[in-house]
N, C-alpha and C. Protein backbone atom coordinates (compact mmCIF):
# COMPACT_ATOMS: atom_id res chain seq x y z
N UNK A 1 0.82 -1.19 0.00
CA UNK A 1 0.00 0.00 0.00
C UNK A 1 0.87 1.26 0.00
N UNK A 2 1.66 1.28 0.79
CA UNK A 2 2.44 2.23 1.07
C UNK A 2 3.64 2.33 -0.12
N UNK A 3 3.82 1.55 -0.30
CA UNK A 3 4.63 1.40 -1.81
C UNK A 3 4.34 1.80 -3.08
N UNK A 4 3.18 1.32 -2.91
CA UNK A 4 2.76 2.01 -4.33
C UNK A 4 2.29 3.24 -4.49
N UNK A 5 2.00 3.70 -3.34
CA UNK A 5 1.70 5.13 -3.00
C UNK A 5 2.87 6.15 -3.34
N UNK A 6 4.15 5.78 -3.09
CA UNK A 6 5.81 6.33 -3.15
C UNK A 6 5.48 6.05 -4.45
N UNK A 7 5.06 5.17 -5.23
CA UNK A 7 5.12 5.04 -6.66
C UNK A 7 4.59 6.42 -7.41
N UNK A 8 3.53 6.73 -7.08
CA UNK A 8 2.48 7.46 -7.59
C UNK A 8 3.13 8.68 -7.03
N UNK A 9 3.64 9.15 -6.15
CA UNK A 9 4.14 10.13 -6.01
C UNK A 9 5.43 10.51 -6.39
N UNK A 10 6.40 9.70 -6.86
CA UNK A 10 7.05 9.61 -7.47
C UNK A 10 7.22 10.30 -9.05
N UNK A 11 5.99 9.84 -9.47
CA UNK A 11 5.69 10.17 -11.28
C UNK A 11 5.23 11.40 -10.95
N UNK A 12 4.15 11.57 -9.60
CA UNK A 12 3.74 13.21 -9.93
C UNK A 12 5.02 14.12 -9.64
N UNK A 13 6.08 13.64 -8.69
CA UNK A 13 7.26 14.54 -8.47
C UNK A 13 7.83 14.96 -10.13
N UNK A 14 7.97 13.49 -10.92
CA UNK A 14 8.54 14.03 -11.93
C UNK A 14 7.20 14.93 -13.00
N UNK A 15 6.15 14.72 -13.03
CA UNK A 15 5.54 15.76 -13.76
C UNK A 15 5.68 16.74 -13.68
N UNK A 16 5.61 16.96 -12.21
CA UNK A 16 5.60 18.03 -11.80
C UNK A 16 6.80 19.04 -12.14
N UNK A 17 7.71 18.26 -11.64
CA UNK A 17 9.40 18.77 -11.88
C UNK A 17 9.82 19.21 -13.59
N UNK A 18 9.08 18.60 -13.68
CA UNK A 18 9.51 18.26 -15.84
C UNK A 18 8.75 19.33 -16.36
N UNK A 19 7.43 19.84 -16.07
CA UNK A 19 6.50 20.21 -16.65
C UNK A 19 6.38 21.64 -16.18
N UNK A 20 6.20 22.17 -14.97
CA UNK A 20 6.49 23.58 -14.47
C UNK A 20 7.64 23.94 -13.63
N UNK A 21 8.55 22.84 -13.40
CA UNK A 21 10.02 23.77 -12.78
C UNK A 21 9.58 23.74 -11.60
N UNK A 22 8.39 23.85 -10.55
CA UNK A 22 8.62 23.80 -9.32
C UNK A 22 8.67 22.68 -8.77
N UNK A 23 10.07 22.80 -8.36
CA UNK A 23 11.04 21.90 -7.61
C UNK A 23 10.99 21.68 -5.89
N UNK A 24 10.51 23.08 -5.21
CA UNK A 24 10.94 22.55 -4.22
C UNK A 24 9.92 22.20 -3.37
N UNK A 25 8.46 22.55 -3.69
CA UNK A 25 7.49 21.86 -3.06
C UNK A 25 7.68 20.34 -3.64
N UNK A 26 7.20 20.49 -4.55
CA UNK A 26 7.69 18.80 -5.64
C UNK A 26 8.55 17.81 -4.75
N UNK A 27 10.02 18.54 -4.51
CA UNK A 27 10.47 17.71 -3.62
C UNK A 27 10.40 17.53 -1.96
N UNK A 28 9.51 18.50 -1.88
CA UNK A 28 9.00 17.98 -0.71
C UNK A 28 8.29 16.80 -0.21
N UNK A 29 6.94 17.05 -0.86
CA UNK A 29 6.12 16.23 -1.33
C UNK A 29 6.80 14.79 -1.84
N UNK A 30 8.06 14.51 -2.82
CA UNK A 30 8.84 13.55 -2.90
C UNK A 30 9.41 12.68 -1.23
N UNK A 31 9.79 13.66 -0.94
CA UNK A 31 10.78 13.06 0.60
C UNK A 31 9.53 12.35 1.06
N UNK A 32 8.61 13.50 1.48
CA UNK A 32 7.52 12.70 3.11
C UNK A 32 6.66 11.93 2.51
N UNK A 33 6.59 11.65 1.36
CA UNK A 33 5.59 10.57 0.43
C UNK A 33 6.17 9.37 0.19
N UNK A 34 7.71 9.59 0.21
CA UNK A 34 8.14 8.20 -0.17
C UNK A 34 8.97 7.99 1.11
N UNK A 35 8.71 8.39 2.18
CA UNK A 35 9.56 8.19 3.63
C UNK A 35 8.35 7.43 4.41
N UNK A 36 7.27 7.74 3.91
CA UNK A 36 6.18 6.89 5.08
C UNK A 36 6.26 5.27 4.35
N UNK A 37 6.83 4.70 3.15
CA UNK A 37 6.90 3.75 2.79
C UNK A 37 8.06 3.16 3.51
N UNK A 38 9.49 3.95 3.41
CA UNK A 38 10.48 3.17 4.06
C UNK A 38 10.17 3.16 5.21
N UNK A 39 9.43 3.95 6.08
CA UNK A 39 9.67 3.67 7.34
C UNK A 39 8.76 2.80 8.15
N UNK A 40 7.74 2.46 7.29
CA UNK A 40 6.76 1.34 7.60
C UNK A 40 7.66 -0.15 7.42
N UNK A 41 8.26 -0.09 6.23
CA UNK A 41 9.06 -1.32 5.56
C UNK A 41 10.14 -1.32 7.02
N UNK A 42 10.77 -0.07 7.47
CA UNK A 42 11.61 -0.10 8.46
C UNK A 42 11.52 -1.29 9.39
N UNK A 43 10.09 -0.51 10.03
CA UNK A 43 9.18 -1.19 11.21
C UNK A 43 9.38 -2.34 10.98
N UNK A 44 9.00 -3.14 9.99
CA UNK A 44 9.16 -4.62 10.41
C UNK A 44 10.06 -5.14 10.41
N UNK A 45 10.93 -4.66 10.25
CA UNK A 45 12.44 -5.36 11.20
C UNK A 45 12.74 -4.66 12.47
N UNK A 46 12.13 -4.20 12.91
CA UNK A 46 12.32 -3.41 14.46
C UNK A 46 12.81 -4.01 15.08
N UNK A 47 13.35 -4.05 15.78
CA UNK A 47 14.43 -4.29 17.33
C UNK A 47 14.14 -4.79 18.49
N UNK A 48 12.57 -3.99 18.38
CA UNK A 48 11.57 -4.33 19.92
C UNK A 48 10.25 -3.69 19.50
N UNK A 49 8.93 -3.75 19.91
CA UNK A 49 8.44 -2.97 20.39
C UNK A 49 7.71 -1.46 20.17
N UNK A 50 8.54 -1.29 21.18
CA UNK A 50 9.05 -0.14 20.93
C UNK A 50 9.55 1.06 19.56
N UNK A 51 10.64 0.08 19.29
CA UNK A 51 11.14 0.43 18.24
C UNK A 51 10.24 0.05 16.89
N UNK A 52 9.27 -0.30 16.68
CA UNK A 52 8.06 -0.88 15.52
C UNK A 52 7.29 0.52 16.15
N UNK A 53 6.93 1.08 17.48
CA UNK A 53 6.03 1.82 17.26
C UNK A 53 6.96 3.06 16.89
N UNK A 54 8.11 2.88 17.15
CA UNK A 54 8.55 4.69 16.85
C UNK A 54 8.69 4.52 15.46
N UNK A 55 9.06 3.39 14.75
CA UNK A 55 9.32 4.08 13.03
C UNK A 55 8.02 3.77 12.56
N UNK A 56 6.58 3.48 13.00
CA UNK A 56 5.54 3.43 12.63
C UNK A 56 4.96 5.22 12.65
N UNK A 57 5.23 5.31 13.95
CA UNK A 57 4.89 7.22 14.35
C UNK A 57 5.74 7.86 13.17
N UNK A 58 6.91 7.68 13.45
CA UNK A 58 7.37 8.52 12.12
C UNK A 58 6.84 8.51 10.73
N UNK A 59 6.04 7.35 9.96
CA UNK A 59 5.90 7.07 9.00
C UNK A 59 4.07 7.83 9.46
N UNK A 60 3.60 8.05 10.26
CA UNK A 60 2.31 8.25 10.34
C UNK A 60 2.77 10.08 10.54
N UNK A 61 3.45 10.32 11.06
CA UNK A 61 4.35 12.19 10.86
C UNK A 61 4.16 11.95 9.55
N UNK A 62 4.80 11.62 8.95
CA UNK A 62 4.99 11.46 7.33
C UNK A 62 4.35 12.00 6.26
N UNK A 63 3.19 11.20 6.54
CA UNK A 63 1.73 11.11 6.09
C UNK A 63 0.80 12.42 6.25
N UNK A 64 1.26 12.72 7.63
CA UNK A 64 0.38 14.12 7.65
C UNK A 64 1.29 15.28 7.16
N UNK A 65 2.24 15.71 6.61
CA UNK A 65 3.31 16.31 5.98
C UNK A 65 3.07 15.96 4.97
N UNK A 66 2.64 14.62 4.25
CA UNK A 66 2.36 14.62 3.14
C UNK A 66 0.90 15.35 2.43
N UNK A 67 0.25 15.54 2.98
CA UNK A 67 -1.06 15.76 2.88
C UNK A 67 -1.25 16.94 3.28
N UNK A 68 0.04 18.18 3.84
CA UNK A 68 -0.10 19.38 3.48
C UNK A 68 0.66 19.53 2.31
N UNK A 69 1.72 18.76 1.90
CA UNK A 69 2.17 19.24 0.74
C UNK A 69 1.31 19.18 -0.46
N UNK A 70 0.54 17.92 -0.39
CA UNK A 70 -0.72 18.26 -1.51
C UNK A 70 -1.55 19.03 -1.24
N UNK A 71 -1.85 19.75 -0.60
CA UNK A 71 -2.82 20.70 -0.11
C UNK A 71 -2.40 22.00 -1.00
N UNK A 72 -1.18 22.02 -0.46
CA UNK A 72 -0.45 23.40 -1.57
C UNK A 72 -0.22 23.40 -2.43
N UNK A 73 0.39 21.99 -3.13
CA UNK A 73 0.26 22.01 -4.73
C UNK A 73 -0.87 22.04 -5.39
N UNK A 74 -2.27 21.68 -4.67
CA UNK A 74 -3.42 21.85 -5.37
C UNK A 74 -3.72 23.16 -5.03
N UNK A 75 -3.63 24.28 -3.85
CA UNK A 75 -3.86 25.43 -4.05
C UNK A 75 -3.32 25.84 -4.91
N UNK A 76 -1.89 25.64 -5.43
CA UNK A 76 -1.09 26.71 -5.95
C UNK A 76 -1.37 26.19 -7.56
N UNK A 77 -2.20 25.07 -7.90
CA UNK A 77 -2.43 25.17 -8.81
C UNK A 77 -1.16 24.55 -9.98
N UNK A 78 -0.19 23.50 -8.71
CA UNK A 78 0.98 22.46 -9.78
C UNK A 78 0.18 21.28 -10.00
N UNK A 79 -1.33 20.81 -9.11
CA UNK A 79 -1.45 19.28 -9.69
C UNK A 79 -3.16 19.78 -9.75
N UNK A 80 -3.38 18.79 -10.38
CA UNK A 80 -5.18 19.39 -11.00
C UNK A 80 -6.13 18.61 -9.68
N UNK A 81 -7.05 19.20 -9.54
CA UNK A 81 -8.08 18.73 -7.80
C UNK A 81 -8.03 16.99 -8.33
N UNK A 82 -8.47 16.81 -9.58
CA UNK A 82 -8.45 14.87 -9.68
C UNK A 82 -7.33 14.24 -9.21
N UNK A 83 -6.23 14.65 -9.37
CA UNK A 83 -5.03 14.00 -8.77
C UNK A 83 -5.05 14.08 -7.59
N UNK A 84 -5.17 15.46 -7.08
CA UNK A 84 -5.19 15.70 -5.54
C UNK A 84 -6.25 14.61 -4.67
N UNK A 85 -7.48 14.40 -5.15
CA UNK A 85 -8.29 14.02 -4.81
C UNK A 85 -7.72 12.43 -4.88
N UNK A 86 -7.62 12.02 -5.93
CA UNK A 86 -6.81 10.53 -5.91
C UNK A 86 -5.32 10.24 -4.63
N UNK A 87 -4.72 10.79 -5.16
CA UNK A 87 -3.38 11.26 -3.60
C UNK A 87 -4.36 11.46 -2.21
N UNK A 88 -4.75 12.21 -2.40
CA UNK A 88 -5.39 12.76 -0.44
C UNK A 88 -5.99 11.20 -0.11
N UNK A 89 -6.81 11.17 -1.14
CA UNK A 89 -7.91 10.01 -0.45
C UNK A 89 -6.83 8.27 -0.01
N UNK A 90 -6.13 8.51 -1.02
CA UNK A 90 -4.98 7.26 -0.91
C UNK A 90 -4.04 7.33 0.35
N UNK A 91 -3.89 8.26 1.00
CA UNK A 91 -2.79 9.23 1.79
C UNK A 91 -3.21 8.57 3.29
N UNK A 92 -4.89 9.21 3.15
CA UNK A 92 -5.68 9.15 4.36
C UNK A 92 -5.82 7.69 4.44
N UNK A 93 -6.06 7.07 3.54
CA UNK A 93 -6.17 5.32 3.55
C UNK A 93 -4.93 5.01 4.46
N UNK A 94 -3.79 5.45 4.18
CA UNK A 94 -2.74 4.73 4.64
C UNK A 94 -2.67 5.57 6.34
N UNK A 95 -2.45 6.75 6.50
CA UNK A 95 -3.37 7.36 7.63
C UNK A 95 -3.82 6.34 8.71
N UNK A 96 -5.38 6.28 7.99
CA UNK A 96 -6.07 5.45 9.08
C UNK A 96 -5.42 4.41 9.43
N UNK A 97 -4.79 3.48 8.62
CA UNK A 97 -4.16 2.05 9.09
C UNK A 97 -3.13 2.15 9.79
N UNK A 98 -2.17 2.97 9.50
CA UNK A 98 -1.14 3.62 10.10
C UNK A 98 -1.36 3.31 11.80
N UNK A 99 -2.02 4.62 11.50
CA UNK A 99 -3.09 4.80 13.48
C UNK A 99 -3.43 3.58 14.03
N UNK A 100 -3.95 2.75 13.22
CA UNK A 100 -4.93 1.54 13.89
C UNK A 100 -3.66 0.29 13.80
N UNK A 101 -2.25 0.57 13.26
CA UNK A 101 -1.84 -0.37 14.05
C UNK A 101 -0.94 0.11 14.78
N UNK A 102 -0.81 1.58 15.07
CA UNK A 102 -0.01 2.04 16.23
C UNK A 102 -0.69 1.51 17.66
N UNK A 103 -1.80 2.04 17.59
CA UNK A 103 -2.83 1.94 18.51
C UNK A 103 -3.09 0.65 18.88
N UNK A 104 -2.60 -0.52 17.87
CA UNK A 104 -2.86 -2.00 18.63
C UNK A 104 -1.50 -2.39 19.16
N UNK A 105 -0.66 -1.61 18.74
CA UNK A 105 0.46 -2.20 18.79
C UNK A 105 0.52 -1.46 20.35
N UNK A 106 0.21 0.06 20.51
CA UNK A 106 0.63 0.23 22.00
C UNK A 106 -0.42 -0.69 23.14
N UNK A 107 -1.98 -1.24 22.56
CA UNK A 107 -3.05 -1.40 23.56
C UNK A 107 -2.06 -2.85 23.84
N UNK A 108 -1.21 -3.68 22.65
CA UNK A 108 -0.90 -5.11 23.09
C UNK A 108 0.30 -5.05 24.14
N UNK A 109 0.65 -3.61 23.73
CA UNK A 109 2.24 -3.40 24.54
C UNK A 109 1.52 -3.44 26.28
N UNK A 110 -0.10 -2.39 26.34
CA UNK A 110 -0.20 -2.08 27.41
C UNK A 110 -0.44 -3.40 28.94
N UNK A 111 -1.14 -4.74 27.42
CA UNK A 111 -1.69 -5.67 28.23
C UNK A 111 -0.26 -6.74 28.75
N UNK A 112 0.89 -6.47 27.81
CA UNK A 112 1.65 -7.01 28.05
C UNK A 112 2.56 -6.79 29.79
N UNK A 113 1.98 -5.64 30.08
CA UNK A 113 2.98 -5.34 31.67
C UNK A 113 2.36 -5.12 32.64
C-alpha cells in the first residue's frame, strides 16, 4: 500500500518537476511521500516494540506532511483537484491504518505489563 503510493508520487514529483520547474514543493512532497513507505518497511524489522512503534509514528508524521504538501500544490495550482483528490484520499487510507496499528500495537504493549 504504502509502496505504491511512493510510486504514484514519485511520477507526480517528476511531472511536476519536468513540466512547471517547481522543484521545491515537488520535492518535498517527494521526501515525506516516499519516507512513510520506508519507514513502515523499516518497522518490520524493528528491534523491539518499541522500536516498531517509533518508526511506525514517524511514517504516520509522514503522512500528515504529506497531505499538506498536496494541499499546496493543489492550491497553488501544480497538480489538478483529480489527482489531488486521488493522492489525499490514498494518503488518508494509509493514515487510518497507520493509526490503527499504532494503537494495537501500544493497547498489546499495554496488556503485556
Amino acid at each position: 500500500m504504502s509502496y505504491a503510493f511512493a510510486l504514484k508520487v514519485v511520477n507526480v514529483y517528476k511531472c511536476i518537476a519536468s513540466g512547471s520547474g517547481e522543484r521545491v514543493m515537488a520535492t518535498q512532497l517527494l521526501k515525506s511521500g516516499t519516507s512513510i513507505g520506508a519507514n513502515v518497511h523499516e518497522a518490520v524489522r524493528a528491534q523491539s516494540k518499541n522500536d516498531f512503534i517509533a518508526k511506525m509514528s514517524i511514517a504516520l508524521k509522514e503522512s500528515y506532511e504529506t497531505e499538506y504538501w498536496l494541499s499546496l500544490l493543489k492550491d497553488s495550482e501544480y497538480i489538478s483537484v483529480a489527482d489531488y483528490d486521488k493522492l489525499y484520499k490514498e494518503n488518508c487510507d494509509i493514515t487510518n491504518v497507520i493509526s490503527r496499528i499504532i494503537l494495537s500495537a501500544k493497547s498489546n504493549d499495554n496488556k503485556e505489563k
